[in-house]
N, C-alpha and C. Protein backbone atom coordinates (compact mmCIF):
# COMPACT_ATOMS: atom_id res chain seq x y z
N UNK A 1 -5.32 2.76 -3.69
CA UNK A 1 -5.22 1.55 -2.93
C UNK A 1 -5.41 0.39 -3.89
N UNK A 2 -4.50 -1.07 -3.71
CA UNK A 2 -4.48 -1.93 -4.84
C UNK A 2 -4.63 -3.28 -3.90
N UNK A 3 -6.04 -4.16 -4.38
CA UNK A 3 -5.63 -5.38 -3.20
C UNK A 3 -5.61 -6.12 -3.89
N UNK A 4 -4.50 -7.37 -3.63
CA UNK A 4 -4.23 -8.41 -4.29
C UNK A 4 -4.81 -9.58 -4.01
N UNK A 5 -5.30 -10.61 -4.79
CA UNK A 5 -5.62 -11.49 -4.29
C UNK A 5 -4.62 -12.56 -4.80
N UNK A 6 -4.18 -13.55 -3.37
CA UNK A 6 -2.89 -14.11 -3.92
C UNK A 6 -3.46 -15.51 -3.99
N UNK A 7 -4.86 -15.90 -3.79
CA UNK A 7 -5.46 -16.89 -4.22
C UNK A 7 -5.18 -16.85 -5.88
N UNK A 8 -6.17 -16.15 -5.91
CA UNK A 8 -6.29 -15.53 -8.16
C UNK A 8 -5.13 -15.26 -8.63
N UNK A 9 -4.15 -14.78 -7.83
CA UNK A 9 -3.04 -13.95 -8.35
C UNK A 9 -3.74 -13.03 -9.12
N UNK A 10 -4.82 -12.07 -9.14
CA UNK A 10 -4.87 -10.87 -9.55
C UNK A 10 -5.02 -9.57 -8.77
N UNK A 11 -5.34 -8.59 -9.44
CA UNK A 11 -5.50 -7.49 -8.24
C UNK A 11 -6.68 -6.85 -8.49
N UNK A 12 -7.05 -5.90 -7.83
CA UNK A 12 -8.48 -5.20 -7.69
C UNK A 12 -8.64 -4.37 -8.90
N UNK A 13 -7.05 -4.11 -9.40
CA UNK A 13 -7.53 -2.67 -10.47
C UNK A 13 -7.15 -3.44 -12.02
N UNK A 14 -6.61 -4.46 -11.88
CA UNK A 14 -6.40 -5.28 -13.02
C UNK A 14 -4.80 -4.65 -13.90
N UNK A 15 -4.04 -4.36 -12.80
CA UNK A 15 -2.64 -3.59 -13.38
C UNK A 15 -1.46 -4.65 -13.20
N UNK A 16 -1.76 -5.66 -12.79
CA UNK A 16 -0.63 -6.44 -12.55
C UNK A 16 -0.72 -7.92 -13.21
N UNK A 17 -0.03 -8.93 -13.50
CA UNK A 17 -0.19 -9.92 -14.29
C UNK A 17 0.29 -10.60 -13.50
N UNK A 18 0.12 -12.18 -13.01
CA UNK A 18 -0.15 -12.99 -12.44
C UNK A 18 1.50 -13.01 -11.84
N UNK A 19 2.89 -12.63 -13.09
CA UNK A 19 4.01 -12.74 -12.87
C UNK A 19 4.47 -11.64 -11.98
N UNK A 20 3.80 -10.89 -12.12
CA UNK A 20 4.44 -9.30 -11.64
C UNK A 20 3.81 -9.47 -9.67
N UNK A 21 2.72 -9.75 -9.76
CA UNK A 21 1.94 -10.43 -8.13
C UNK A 21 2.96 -10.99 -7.48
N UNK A 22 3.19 -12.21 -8.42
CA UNK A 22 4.20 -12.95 -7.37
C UNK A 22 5.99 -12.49 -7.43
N UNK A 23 6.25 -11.26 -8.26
CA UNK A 23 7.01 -10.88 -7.72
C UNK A 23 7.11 -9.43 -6.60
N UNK A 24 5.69 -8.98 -6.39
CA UNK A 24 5.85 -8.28 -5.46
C UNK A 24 5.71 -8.99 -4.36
N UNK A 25 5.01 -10.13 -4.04
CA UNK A 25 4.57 -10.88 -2.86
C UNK A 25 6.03 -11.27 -2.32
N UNK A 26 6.82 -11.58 -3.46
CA UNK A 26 8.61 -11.82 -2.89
C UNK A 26 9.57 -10.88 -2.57
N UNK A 27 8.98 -9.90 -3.51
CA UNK A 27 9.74 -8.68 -2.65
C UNK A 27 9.49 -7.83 -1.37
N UNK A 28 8.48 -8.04 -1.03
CA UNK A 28 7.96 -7.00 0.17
C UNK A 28 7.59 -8.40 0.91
N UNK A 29 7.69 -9.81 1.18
CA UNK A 29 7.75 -10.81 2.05
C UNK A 29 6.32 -11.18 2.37
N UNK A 30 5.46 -11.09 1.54
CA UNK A 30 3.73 -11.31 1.95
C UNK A 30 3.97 -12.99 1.81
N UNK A 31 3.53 -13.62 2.98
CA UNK A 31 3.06 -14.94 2.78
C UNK A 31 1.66 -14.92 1.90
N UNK A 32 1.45 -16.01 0.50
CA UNK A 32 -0.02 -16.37 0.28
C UNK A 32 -1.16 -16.72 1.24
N UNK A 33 -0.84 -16.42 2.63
CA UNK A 33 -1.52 -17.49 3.18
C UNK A 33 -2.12 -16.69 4.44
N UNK A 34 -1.59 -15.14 4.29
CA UNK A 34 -2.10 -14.12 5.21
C UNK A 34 -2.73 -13.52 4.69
N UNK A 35 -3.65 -12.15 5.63
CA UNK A 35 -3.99 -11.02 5.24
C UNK A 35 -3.00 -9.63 5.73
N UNK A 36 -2.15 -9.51 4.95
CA UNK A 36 -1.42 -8.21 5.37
C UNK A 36 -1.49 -7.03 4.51
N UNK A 37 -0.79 -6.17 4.92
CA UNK A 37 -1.31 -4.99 4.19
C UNK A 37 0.15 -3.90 4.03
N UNK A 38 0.54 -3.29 2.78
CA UNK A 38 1.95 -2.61 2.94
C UNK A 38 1.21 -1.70 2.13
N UNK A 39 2.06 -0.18 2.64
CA UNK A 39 1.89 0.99 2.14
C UNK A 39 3.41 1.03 1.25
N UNK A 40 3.38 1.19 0.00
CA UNK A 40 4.59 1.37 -0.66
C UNK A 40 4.68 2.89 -1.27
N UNK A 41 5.60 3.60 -0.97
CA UNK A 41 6.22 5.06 -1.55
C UNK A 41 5.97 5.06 -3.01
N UNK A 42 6.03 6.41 -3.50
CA UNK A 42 6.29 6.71 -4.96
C UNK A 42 7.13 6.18 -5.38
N UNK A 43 8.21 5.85 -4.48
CA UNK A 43 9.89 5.38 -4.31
C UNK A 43 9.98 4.04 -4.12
N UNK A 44 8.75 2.93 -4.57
CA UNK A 44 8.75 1.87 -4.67
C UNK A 44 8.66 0.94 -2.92
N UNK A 45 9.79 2.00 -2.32
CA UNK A 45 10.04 0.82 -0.93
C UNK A 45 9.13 1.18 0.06
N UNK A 46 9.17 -0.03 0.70
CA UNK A 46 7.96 -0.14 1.94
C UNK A 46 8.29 0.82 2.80
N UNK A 47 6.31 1.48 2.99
CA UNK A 47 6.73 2.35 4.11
C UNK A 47 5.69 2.19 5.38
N UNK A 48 5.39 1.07 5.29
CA UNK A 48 4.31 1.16 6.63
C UNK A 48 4.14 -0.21 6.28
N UNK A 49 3.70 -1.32 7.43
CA UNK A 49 3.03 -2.51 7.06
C UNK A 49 2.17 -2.86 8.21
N UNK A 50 1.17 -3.69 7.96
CA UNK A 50 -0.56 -3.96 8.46
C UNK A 50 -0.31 -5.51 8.99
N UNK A 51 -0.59 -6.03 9.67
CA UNK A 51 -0.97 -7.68 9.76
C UNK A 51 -2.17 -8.04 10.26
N UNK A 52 -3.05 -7.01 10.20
CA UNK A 52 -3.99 -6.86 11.28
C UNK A 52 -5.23 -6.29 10.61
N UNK A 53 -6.20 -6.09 10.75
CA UNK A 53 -7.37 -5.30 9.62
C UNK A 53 -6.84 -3.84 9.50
N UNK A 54 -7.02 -3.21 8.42
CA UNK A 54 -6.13 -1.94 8.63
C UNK A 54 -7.08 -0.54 9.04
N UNK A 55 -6.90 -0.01 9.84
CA UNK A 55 -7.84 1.02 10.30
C UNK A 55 -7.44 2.52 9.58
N UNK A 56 -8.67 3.01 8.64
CA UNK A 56 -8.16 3.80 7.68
C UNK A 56 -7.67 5.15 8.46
N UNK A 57 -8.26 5.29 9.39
CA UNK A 57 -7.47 6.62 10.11
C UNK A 57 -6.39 6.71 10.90
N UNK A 58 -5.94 5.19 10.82
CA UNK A 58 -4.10 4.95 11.00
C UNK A 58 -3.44 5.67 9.33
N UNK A 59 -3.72 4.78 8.29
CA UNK A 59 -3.49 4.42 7.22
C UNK A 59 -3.05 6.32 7.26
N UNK A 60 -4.53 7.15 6.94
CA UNK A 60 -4.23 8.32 6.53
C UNK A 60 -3.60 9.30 7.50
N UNK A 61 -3.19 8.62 8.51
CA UNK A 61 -2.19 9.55 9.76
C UNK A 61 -0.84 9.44 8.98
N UNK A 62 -0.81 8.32 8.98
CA UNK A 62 0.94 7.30 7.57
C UNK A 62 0.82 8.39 6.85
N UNK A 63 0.03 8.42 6.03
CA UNK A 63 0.30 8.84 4.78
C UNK A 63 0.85 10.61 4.82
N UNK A 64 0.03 11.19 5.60
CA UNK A 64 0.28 12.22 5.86
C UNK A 64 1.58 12.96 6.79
N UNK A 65 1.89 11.81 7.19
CA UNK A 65 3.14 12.16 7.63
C UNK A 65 4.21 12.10 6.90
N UNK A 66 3.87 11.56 5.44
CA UNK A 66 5.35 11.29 4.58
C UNK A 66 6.04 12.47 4.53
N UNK A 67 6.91 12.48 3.86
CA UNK A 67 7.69 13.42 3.82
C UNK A 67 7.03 14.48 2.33
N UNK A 68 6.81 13.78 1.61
CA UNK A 68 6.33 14.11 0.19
C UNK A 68 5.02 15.19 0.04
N UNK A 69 4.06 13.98 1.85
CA UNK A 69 3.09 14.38 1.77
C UNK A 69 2.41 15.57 2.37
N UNK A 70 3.49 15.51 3.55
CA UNK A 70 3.43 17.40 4.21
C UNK A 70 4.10 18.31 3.15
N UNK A 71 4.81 18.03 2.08
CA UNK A 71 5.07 19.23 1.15
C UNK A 71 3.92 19.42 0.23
N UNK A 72 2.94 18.60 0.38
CA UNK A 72 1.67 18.33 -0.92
C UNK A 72 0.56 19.61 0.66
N UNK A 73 0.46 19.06 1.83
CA UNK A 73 -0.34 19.52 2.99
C UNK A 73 -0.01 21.38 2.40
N UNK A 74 0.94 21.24 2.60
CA UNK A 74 2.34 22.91 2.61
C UNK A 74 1.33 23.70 1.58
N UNK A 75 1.90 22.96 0.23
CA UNK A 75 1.54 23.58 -0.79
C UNK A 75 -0.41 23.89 -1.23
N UNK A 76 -1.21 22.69 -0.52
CA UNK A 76 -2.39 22.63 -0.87
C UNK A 76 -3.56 23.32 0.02
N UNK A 77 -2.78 22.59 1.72
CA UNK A 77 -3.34 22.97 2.43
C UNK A 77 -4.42 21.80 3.11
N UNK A 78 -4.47 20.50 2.51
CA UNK A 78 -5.42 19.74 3.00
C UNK A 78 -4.43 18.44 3.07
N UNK A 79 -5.74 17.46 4.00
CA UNK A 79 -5.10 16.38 4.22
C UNK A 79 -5.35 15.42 3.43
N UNK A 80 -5.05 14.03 3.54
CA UNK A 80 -5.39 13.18 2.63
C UNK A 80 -6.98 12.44 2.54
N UNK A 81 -7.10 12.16 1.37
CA UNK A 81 -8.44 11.98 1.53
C UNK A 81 -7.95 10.66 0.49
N UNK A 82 -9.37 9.23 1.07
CA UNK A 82 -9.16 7.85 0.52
C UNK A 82 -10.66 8.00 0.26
């Protein structure tokens, strides 16, 4: 999980540079001026989005339903854990 702050333009894990922020904030449509929340794929594109506080046992119902992620369930046997 990575949260941005679009005040600072930085992020929580320190992987993104002030340029790279504001080009995800333009690509996936985040106003500076909300709190929203997007789940993005291995595959870069959006796959779930939040506008609302995000409730983690929505979040890990998402996740586990990916497609990727019932072949990870298949193979492992467990669910996701945050």
């Amino acid at each position: 999980m990575l949260v941005l702050d679009t005040t600072a333009m930085t992020d929580s894990r320190g992987l993104f540079s002030s340029n790279e922020i504001s080009t995800l904030l333009e690509k996936f449509g985040i106003p500076s001026n909300e709190h929203i929340a997007v789940l993005i794929g291995k595959d870069g594109t959006e796959k779930f989005r939040w506008e609302t506080e995000v409730n983690i046992n929505e979040l890990v119902d998402v996740i586990d339903e990916m497609p990727m992620r019932k072949q990870e369930i298949a193979q492992r046997g467990m669910r996701c854990s945050i």
